[in-house]
Protein backbone atom coordinates (compact mmCIF):
# COMPACT_ATOMS: atom_id res chain seq x y z
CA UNK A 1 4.70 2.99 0.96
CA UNK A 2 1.40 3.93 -1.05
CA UNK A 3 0.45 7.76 -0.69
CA UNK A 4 -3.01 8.19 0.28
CA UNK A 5 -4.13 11.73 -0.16
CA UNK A 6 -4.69 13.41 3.48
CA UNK A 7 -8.47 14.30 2.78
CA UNK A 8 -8.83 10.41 3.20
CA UNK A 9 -6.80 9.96 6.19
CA UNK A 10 -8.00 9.00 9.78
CA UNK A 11 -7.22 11.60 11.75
CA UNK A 12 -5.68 10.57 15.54
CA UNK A 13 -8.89 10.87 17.07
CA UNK A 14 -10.92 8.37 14.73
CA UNK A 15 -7.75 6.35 14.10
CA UNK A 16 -7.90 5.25 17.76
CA UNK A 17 -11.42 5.08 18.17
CA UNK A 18 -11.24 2.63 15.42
CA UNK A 19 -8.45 0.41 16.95
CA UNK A 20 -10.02 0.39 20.25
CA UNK A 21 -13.23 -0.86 19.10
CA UNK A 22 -12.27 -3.41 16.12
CA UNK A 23 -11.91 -6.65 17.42
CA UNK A 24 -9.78 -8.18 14.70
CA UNK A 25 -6.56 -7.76 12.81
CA UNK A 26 -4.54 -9.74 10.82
CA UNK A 27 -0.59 -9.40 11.28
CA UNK A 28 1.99 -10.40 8.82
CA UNK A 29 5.43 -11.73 9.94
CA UNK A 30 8.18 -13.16 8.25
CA UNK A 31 8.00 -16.81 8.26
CA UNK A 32 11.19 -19.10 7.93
CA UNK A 33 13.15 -18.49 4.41
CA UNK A 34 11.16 -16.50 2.57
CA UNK A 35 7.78 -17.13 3.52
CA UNK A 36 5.01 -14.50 4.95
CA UNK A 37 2.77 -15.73 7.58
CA UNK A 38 -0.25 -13.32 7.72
CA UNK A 39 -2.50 -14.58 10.29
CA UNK A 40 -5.97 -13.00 11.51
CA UNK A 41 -6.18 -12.13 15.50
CA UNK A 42 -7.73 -10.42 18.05
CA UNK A 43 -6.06 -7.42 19.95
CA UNK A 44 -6.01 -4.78 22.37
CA UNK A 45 -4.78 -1.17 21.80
CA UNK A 46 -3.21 0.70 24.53
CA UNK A 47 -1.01 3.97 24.22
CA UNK A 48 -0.31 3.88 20.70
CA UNK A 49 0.62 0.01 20.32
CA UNK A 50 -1.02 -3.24 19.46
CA UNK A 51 -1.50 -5.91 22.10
CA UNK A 52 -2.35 -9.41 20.63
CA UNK A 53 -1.79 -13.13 22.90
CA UNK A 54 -0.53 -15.45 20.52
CA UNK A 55 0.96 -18.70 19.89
CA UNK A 56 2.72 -20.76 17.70
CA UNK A 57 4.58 -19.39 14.45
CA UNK A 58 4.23 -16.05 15.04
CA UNK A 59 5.81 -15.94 18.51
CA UNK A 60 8.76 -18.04 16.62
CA UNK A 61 8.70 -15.83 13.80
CA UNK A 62 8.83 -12.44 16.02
CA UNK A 63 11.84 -13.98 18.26
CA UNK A 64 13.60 -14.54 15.24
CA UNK A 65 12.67 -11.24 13.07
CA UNK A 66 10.94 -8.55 15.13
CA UNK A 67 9.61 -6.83 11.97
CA UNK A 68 5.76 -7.06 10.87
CA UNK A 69 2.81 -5.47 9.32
CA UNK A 70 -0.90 -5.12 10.67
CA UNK A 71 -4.00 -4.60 9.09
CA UNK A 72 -6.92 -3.06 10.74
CA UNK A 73 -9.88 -2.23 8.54
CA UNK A 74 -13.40 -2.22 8.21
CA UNK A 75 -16.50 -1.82 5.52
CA UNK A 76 -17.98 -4.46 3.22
CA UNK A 77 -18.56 -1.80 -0.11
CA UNK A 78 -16.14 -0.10 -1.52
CA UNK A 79 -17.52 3.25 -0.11
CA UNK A 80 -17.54 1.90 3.46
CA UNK A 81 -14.29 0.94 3.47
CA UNK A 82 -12.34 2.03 6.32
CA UNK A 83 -8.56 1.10 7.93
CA UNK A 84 -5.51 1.46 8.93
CA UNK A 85 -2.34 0.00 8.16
CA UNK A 86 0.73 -0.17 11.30
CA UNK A 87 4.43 -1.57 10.25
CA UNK A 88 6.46 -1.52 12.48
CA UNK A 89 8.15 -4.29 15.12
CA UNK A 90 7.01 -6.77 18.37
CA UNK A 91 8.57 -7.65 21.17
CA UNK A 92 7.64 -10.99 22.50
CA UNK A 93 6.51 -10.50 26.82
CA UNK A 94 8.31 -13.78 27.26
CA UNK A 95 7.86 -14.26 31.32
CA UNK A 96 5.33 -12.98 33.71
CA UNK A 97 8.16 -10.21 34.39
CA UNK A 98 7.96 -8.72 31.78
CA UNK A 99 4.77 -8.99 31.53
CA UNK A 100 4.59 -6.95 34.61
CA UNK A 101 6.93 -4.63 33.44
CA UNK A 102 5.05 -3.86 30.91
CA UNK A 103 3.63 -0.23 31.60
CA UNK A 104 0.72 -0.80 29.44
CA UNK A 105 -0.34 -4.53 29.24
CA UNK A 106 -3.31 -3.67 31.81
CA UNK A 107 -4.95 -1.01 29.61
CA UNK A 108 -4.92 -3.49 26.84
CA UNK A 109 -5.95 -6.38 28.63
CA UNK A 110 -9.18 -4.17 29.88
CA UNK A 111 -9.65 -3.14 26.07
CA UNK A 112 -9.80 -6.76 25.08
CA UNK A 113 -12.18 -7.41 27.96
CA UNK A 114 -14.52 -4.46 26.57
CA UNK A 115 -14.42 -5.42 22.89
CA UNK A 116 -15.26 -8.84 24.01
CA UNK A 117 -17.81 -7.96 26.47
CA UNK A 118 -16.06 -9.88 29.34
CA UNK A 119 -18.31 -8.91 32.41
CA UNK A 120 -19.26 -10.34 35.75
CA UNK A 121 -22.06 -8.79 37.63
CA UNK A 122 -21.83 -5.52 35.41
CA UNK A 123 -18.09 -5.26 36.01
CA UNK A 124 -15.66 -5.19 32.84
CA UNK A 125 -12.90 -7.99 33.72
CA UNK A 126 -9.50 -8.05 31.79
CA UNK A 127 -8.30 -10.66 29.38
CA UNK A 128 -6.22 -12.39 31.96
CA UNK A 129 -4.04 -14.60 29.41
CA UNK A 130 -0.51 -14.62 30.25
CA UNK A 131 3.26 -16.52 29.12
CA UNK A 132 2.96 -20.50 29.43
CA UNK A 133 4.56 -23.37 27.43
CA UNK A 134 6.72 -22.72 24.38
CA UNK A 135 5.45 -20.26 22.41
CA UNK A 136 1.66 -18.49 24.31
CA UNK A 137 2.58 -14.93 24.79
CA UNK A 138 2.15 -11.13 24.68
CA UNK A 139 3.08 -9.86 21.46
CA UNK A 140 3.61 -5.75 22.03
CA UNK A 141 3.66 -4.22 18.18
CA UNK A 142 4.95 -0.54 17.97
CA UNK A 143 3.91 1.17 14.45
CA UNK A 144 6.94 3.04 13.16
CA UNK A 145 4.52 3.91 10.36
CA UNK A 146 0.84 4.56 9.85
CA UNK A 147 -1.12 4.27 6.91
CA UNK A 148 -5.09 5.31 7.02
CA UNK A 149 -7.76 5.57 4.89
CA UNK A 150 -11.88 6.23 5.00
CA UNK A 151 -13.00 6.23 1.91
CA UNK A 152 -16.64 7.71 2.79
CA UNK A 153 -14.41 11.01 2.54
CA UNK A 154 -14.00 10.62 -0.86
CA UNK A 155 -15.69 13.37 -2.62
């Protein structure tokens, strides 16, 4: 993986401010044969991991290869450019048990509801998705390895 120098780096404070307020990611699985499918979602973060509901080829993808890469980042000029990058491997939450047995789903269900302002009468409500059909589900991501940058450090 690409060294960044540490005066760059996020340090753990801003790195999860930054992945409990950014609303999108993109996460890249591997597809069948050879193929990459890098797809752009949103997510919650909870206790170090990455919570995103999903369908489709990326559920199949993660049942049949649990490794990925995510992509957090932020900034639109080079000097504002900010992110973080997580590889690492999902589990697919493939039943409302395990969804339950989940010790963190609820924390990131709450974070999705707050970074997409889901509110009744002032009250923050949780992204209430959960398993149906073939393929919607809870994808839980654990990084295995971090990489950060913030490039308004630079000197």
């Amino acid at each position: 993986m690409a060294k960044i120098a540490d005066s760059i780096r996020l340090d753990a404070a801003e790195l999860d401010e930054l992945l409990r307020t950014e609303t999108r990611l993109r996460i890249a699985t591997l597809g069948p044969g050879s193929g990459i499918n890098l797809t752009p979602m949103t997510f919650g973060w909870a206790r170090g991991k990455v919570y995103i509901f999903g369908r489709g080829q990326k559920v199949a993808n993660l049942r049949r290869n649990s490794t990925a890469t995510v992509l957090v980042d932020t900034g639109e000029q080079w000097r504002s450019l900010r992110g973080v990058m997580l590889r690492g491997a999902a589990t697919v939450l493939e039943d409302s048990r395990a969804e339950a047995d989940d010790p963190h789903l609820d924390e990131a269900r709450l974070n999705l509801g707050e970074k997409h302002n889901l509110r009744k009468n002032g009250v923050l409500l949780p992204y209430t998705a959960t398993a149906s059909g073939k393929s919607r589900r809870w994808i839980v991501f654990t990084p295995e390895q971090i990489v950060s940058w913030d490039n308004a450090k630079l000197p």
